[in-house]
Protein backbone atom coordinates (compact mmCIF):
# COMPACT_ATOMS: atom_id res chain seq x y z
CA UNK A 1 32.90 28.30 -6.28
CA UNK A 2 32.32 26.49 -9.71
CA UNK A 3 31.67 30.16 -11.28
CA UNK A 4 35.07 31.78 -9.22
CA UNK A 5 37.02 29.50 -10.57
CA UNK A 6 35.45 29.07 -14.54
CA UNK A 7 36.15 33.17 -13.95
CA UNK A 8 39.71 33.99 -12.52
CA UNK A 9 41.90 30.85 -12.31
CA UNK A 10 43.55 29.74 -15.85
CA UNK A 11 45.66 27.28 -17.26
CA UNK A 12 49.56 28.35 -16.75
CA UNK A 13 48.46 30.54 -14.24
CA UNK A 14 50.18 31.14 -10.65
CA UNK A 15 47.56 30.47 -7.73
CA UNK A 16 48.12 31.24 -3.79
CA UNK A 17 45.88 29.00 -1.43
CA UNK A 18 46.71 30.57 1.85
CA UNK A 19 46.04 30.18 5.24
CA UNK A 20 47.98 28.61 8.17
CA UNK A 21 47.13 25.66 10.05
CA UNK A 22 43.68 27.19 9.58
CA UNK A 23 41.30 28.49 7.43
CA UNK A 24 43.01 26.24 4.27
CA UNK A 25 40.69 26.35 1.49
CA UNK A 26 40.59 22.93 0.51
CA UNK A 27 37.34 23.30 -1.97
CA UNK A 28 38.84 25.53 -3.44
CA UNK A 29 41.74 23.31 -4.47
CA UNK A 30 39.03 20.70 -5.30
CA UNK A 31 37.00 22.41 -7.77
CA UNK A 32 40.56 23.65 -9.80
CA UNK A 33 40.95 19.77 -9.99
CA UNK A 34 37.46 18.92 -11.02
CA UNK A 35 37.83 21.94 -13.92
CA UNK A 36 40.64 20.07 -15.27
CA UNK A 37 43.15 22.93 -14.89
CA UNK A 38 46.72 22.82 -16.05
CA UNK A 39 50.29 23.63 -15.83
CA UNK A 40 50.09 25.88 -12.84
CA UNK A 41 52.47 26.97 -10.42
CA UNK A 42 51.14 26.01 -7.09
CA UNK A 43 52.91 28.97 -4.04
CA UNK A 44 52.11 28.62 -0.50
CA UNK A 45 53.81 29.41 2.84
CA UNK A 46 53.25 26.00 4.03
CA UNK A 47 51.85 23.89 1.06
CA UNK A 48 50.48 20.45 3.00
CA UNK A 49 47.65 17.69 2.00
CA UNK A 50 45.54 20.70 0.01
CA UNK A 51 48.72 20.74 -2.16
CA UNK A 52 49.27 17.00 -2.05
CA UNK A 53 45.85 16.90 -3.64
CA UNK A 54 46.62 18.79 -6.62
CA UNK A 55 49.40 18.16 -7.49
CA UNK A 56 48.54 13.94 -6.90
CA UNK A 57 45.43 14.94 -9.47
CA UNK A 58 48.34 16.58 -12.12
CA UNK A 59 46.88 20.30 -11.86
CA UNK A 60 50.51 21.57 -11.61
CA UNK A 61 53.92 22.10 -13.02
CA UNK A 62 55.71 23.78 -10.08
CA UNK A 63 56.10 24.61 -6.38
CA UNK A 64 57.18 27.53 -4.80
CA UNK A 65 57.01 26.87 -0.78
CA UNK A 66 58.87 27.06 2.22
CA UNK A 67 58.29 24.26 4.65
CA UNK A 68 56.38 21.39 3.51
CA UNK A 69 54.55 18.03 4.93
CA UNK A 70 51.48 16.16 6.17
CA UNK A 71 51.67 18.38 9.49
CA UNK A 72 52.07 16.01 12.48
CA UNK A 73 51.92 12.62 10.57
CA UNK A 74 54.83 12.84 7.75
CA UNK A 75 55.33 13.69 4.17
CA UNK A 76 53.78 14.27 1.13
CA UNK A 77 53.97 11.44 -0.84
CA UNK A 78 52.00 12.79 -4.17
CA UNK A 79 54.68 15.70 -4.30
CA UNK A 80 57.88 13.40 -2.89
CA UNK A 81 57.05 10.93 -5.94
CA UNK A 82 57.12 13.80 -8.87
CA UNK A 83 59.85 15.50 -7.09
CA UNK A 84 61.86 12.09 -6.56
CA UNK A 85 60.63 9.85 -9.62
CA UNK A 86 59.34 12.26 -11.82
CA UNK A 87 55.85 9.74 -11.40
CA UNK A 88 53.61 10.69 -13.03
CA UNK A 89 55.35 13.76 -14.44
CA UNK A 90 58.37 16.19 -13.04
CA UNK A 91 57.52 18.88 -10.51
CA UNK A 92 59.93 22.20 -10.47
CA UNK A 93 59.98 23.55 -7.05
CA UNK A 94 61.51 26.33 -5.58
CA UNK A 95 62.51 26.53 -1.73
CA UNK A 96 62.16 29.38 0.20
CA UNK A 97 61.84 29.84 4.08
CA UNK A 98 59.13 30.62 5.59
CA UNK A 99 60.01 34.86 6.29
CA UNK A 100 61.13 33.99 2.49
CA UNK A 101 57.46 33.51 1.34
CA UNK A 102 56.50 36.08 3.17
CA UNK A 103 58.83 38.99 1.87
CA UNK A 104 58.15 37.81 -1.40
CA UNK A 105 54.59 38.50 -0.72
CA UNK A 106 54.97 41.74 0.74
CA UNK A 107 57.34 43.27 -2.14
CA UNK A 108 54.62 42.01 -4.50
CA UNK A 109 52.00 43.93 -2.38
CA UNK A 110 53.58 47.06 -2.31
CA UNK A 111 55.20 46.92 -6.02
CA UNK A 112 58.92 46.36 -4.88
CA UNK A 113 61.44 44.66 -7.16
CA UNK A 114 63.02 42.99 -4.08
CA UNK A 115 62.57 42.60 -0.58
CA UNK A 116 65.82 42.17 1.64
CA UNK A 117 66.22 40.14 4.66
CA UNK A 118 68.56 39.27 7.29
CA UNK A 119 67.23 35.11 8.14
CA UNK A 120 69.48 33.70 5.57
CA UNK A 121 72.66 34.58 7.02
CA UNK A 122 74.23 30.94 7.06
CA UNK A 123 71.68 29.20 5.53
CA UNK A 124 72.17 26.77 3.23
CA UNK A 125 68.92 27.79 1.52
CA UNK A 126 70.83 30.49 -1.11
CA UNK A 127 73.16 27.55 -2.62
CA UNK A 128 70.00 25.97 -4.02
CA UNK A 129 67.91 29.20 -5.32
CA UNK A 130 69.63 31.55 -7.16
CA UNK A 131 66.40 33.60 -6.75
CA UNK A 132 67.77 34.43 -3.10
CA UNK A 133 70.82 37.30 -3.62
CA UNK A 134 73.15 38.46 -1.56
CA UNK A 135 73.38 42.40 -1.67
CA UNK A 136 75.53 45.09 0.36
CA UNK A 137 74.16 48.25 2.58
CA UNK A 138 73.96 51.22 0.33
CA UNK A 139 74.38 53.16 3.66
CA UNK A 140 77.18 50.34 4.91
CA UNK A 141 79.75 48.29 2.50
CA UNK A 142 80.23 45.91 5.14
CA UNK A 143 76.90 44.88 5.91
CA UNK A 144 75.15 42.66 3.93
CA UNK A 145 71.73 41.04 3.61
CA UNK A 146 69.88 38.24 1.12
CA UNK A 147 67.09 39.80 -1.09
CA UNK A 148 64.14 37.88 -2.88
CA UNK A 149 61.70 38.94 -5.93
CA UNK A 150 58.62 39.85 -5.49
CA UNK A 151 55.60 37.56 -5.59
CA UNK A 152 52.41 38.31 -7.98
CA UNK A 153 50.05 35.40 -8.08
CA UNK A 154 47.80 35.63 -10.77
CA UNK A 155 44.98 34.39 -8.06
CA UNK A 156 44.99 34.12 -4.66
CA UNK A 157 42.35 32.40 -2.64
CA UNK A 158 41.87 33.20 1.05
CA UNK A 159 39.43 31.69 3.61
CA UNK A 160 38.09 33.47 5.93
CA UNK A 161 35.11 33.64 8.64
CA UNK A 162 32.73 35.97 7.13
CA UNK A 163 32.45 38.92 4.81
CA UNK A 164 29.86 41.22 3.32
CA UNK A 165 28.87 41.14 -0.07
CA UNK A 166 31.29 43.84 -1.33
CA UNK A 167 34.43 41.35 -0.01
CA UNK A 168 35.44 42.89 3.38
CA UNK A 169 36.75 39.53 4.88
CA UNK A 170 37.11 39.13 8.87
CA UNK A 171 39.23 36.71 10.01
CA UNK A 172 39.95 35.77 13.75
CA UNK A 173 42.56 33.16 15.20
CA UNK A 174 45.86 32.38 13.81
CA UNK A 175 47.06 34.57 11.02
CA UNK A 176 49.33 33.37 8.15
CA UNK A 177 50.60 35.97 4.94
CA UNK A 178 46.67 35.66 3.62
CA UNK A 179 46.44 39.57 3.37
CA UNK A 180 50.00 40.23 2.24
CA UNK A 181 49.35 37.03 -0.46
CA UNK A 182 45.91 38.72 -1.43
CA UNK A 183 47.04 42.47 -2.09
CA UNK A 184 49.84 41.19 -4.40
CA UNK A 185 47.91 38.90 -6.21
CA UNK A 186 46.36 39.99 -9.96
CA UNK A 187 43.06 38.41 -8.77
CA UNK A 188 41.88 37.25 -5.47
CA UNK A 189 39.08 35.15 -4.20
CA UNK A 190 37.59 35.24 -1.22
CA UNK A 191 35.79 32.12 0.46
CA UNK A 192 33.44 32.42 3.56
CA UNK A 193 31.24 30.25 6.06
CA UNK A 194 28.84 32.99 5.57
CA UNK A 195 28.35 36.23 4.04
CA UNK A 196 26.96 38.65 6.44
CA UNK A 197 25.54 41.97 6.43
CA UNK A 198 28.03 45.01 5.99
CA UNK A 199 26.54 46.05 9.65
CA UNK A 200 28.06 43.08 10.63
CA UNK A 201 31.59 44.18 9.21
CA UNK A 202 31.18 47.39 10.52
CA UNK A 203 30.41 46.62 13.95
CA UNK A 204 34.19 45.01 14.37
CA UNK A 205 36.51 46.63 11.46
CA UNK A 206 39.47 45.40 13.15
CA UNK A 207 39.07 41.98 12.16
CA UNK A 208 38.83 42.79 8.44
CA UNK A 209 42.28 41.68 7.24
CA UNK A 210 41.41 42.06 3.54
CA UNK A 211 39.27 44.81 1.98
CA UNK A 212 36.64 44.29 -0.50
CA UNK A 213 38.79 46.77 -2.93
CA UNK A 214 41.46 43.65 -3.77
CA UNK A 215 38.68 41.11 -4.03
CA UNK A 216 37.19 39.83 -7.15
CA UNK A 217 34.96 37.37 -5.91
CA UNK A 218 33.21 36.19 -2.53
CA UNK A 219 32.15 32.35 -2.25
CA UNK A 220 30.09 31.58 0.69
CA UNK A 221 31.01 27.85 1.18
CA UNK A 222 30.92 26.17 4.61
CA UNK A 223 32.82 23.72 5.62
CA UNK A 224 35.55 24.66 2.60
CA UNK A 225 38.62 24.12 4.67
CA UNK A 226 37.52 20.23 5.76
CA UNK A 227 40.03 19.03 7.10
CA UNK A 228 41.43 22.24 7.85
CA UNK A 229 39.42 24.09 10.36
CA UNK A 230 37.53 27.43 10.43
CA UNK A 231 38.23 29.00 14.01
CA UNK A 232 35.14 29.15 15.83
CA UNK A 233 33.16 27.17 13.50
CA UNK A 234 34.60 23.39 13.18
CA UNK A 235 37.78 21.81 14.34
CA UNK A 236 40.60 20.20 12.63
CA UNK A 237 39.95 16.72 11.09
CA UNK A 238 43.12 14.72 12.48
CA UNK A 239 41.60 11.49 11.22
CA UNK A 240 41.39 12.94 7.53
CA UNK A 241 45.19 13.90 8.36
CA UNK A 242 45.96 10.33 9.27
CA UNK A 243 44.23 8.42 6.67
CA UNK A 244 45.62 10.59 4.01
CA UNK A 245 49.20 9.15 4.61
CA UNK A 246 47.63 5.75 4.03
CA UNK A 247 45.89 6.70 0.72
CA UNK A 248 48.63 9.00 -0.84
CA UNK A 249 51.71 6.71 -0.59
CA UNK A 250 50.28 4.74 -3.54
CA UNK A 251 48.85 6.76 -6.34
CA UNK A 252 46.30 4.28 -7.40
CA UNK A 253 44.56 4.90 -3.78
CA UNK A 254 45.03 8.73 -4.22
CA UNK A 255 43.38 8.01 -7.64
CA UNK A 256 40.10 6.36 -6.62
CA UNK A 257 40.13 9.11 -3.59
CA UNK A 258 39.83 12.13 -6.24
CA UNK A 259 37.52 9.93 -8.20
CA UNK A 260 35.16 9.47 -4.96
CA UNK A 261 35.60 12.77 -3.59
CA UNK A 262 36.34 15.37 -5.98
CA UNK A 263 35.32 13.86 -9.65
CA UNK A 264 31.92 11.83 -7.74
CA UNK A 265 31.29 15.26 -6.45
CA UNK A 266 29.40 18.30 -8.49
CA UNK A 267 31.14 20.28 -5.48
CA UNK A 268 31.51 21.00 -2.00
CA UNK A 269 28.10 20.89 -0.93
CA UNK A 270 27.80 17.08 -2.20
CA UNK A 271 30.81 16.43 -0.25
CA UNK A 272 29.53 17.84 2.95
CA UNK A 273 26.77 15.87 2.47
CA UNK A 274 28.18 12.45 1.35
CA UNK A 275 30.29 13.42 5.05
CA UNK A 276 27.10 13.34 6.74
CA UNK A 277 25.78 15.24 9.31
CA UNK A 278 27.08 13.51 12.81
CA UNK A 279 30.71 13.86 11.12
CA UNK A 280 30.51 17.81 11.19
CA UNK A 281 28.49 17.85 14.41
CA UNK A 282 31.38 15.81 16.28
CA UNK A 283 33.79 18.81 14.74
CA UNK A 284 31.70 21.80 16.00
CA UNK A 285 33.52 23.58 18.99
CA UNK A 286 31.86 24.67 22.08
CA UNK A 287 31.39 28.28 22.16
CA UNK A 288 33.71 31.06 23.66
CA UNK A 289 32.76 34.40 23.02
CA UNK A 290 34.90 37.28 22.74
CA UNK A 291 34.51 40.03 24.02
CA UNK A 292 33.16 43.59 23.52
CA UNK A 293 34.64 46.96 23.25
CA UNK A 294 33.66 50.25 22.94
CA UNK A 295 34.19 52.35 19.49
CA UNK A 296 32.32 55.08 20.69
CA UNK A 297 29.33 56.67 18.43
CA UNK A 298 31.07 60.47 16.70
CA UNK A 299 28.62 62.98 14.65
């Protein structure tokens, strides 16, 4: 992780940590913050405590998002405090919805200078971005849809289950924009709970959502999404969730957090370990297999 980012994620730079309700790369987010960078312009479908983090820690100048919040406990008070009180410094955002974030991602994918859509028909959403334009039917005058610009994150950084060496990521369980977000992106890092043989990959291909061909680097990191969860491997923290409400809404707190946890780190696999080992073990699922089908073996 320490070498991914050092590599691909600068100062001034756009970066893309997706993933929804799962597979969140927090580790990611903490090892931008312990490399000091700056000025960036965080995007996410659904930016929640990862973002909270960085931009509490000062790594960013901006927001692009769609819905945003400590999901199921309340807000985010790092990014309500340089939104509200400029404290410790002003934060630009830029409000999308969610189908928003996504089109944007997809016209970046595929190299489009807009991508139109119907959802903001009476939304109150256009009066605050100019970014979002109304535009007529070329095929009917009287119809008329909202179109956004594309999306090209300089990096994006995806978590997913497993890939091989040469960055064919599988990913099973609830799917966000993370491929869409990945082939627009200039760069794009890919973060595992294990790399696995390409047999492995090629056993299933269906569940390889992002080819190694847009992938730059692959960091096998377990645990990374803590407290996110990794389908399968761990569950969802909801503790972490609720104690983070208590230690953001002062930023002296969120201070001596990121001092204990990210700076008192050398990286995540000192903060697995300063978690201890009965914390993940009372976060590890029971198993439930899927199950098989048959590809058929062809000459």
């Amino acid at each position: 992780m320490q070498e991914a980012v050092r590599d691909l994620v600068r100062d001034g730079d756009t970066v893309a940590i997706e993933g929804f309700t799962h597979l969140i790369c927090f580790a990611a987010g903490h090892e931008i913050i312990r490399q000091g960078r700056k000025d960036l312009t965080l995007a996410r479908m659904t930016p929640d405590v990862v973002y909270d983090q960085m931009i509490g820690a000062g790594v960013a100048s901006k927001l692009i998002f769609s819905w945003m919040g400590n999901p199921g406990v309340g807000n985010l008070h790092a990014v309500r405090r340089r939104i509200e009180h400029a404290d410790p410094a002003p934060l630009e955002i830029e409000e999308y919805s969610h189908f928003g974030m996504v089109s944007r991602y997809m016209a970046g994918a595929a190299n489009l200078p807009f991508f139109p859509l119907r959802s903001y028909y009476e939304s109150d959403i256009p009066n605050v971005n100019p970014k979002i334009v109304p535009m007529g039917s070329p095929y009917d005058e009287n119809d008329q849809v909202y179109v956004v610009p594309p999306l090209k994150p300089d990096v994006t950084i995806v978590h997913a289950q497993r890939a091989d060496g040469g960055g064919d990521a599988q990913i099973w369980g609830l799917l966000g924009c993370q491929k869409e977000a990945a082939f627009a992106a200039e760069r794009t890092i890919v973060v595992v709970e294990e790399v696995v043989d390409e047999s492995v990959i090629r056993r299933d291909p269906n569940r390889t959502v992002i080819p190694g061909i847009v992938v730059d680097a692959v960091v096998e990191e377990p645990f990374a999404c803590h407290p996110s969860f990794a389908q399968g491997y761990y569950d969802r923290d909801n503790a972490f969730y609720l104690e983070w409400d208590r230690i953001a809404k002062d930023q002296e707190t969120l201070d001596a957090w990121l001092r204990e946890w990210v700076h008192g780190t050398a990286n995540h696999a000192e903060y697995v370990e300063r978690m201890g080992a009965a914390h993940w073990d009372s976060l590890r699922p029971e198993e439930s297999l899927s199950g098989q089908v048959n590809y058929g073996l062809y000459a």
